[in-house]
C-alpha atoms as a PDB file:
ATOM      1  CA  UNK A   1       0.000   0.000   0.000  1.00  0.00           C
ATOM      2  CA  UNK A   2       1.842   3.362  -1.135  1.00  0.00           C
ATOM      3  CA  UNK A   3       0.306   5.906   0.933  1.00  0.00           C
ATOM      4  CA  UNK A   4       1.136   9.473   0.562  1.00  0.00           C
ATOM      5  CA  UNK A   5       1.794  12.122   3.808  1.00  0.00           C
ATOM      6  CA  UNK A   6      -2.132  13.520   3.683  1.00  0.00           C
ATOM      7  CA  UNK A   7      -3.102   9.949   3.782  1.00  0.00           C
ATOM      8  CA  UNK A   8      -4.721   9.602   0.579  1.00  0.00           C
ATOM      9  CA  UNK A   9      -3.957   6.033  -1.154  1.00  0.00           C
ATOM     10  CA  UNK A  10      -1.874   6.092  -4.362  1.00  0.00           C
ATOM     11  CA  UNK A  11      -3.522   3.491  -5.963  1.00  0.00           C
ATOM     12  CA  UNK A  12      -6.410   4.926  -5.711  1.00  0.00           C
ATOM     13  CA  UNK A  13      -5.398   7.900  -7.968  1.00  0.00           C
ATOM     14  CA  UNK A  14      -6.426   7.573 -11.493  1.00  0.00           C
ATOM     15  CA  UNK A  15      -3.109   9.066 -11.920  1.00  0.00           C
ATOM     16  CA  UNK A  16      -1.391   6.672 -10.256  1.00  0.00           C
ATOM     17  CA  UNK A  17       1.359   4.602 -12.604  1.00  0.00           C
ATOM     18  CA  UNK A  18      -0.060   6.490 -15.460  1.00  0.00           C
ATOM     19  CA  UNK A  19       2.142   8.631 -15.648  1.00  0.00           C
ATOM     20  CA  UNK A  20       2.415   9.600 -11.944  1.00  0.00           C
ATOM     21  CA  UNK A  21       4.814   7.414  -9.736  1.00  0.00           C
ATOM     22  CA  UNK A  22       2.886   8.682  -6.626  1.00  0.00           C
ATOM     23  CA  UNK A  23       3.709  12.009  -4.519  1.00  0.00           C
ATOM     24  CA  UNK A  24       6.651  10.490  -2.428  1.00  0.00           C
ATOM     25  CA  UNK A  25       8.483   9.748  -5.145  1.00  0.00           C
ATOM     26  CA  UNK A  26       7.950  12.952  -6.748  1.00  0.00           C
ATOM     27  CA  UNK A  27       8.751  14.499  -3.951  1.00  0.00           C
ATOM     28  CA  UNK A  28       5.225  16.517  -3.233  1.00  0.00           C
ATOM     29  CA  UNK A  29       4.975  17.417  -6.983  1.00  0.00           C
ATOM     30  CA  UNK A  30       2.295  15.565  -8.559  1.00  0.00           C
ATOM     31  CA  UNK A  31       1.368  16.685 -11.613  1.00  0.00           C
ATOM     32  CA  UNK A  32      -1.783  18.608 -10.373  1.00  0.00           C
ATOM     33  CA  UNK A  33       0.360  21.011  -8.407  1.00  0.00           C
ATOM     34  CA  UNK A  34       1.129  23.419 -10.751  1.00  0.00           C
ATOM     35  CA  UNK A  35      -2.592  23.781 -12.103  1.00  0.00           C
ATOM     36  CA  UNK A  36      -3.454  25.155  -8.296  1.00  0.00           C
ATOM     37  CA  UNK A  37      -1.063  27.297  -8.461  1.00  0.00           C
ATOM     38  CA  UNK A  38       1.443  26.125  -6.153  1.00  0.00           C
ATOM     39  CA  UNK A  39       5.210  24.449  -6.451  1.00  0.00           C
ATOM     40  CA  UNK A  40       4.948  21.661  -3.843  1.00  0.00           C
ATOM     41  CA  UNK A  41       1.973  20.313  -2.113  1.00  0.00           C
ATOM     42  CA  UNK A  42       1.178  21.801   1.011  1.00  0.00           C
ATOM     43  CA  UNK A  43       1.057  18.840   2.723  1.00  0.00           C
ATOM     44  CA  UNK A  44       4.206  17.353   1.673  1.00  0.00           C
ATOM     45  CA  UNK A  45       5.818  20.812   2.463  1.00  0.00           C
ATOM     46  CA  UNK A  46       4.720  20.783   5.971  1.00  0.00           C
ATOM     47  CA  UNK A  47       5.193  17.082   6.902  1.00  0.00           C
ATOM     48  CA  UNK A  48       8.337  15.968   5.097  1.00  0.00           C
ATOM     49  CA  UNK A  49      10.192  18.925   4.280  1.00  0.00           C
ATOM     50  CA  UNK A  50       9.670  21.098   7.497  1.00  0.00           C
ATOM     51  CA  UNK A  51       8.849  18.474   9.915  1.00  0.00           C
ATOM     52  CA  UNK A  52      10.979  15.526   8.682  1.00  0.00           C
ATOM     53  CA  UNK A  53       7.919  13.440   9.279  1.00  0.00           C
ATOM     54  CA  UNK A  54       7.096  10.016   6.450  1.00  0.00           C
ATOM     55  CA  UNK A  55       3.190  11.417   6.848  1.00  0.00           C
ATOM     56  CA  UNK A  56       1.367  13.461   8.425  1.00  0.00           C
ATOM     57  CA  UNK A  57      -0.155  10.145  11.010  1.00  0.00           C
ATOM     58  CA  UNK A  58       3.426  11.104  12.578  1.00  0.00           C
ATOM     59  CA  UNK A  59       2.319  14.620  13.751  1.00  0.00           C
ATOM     60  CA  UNK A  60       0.659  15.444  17.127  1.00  0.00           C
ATOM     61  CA  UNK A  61      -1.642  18.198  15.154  1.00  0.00           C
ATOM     62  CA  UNK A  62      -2.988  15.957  13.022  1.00  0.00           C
ATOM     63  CA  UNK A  63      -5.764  16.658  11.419  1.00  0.00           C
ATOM     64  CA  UNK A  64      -4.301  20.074  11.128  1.00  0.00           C
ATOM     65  CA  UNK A  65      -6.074  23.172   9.144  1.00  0.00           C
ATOM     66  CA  UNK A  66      -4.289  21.823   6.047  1.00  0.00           C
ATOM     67  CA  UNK A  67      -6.847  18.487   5.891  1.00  0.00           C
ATOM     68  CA  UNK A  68      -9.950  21.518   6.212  1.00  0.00           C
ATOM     69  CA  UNK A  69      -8.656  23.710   3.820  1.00  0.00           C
ATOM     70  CA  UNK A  70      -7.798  21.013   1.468  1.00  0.00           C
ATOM     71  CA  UNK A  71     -12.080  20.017   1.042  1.00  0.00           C
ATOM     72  CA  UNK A  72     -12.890  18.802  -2.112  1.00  0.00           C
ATOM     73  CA  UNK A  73     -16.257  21.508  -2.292  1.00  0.00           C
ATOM     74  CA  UNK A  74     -17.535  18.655  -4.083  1.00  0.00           C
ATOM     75  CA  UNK A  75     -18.058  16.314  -0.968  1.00  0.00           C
ATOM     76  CA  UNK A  76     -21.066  16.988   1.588  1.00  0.00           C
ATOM     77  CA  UNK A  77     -19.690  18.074   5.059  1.00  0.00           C
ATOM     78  CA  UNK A  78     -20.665  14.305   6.631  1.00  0.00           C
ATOM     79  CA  UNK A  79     -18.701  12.478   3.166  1.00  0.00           C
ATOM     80  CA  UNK A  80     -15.567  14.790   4.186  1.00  0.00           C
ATOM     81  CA  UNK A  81     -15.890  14.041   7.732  1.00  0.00           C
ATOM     82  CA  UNK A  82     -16.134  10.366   6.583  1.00  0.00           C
ATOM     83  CA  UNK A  83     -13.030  10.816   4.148  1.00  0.00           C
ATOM     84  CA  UNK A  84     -10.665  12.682   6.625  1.00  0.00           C
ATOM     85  CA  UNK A  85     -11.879   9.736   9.422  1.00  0.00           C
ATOM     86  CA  UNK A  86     -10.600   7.120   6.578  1.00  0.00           C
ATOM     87  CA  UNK A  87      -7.241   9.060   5.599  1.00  0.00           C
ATOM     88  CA  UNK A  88      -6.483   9.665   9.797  1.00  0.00           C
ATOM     89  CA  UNK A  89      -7.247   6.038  10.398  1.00  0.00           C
ATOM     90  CA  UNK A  90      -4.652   5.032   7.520  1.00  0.00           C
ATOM     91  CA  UNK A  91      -2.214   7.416   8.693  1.00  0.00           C
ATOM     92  CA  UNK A  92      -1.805   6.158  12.582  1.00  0.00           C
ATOM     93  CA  UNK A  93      -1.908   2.686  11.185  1.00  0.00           C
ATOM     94  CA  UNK A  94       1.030   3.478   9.059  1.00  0.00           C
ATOM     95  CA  UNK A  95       4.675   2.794  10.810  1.00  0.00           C
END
């Protein structure tokens, strides 16, 4: 299971293995990055490169503001609550 520092699952990604090789590797530049404006994914920024965490399961203010400002608007509040319960569950079961 390659799981990424926000706790989403790469093989879950339609992306993933075609052509992306999943945002660790990549080091927190998927290819979607640059279409939200940004350089390197927030998340990744915070938990690997600042914190020298593997994911963000590893950090004591997890969920932080990041996994609320990160909604997909397209998700009802209780299917977000739902998702971020999934992705926090993953994360503290990852070592």
């Amino acid at each position: 299971m390659d799981i990424s520092s926000c706790g989403m699952l790469c093989e879950e990604c339609p992306q993933y293995q075609q052509p992306c090789p999943g945002c660790e590797e990549l080091q927190g530049k998927p290819s979607w990055i640059a279409e939200i404006g940004l350089n390197c994914c927030p998340f990744y920024s915070c938990c690997v490169l600042d914190k020298k965490f593997l994911h963000c399961g590893q950090c004591s203010e997890m969920p932080c503001q990041l996994f609320y400002d990160a909604k997909d608007p397209s998700l009802s509040d209780e299917a977000f609550q739902n998702d971020l319960a999934d992705r926090i569950a993953k994360l503290k079961a990852s070592h």
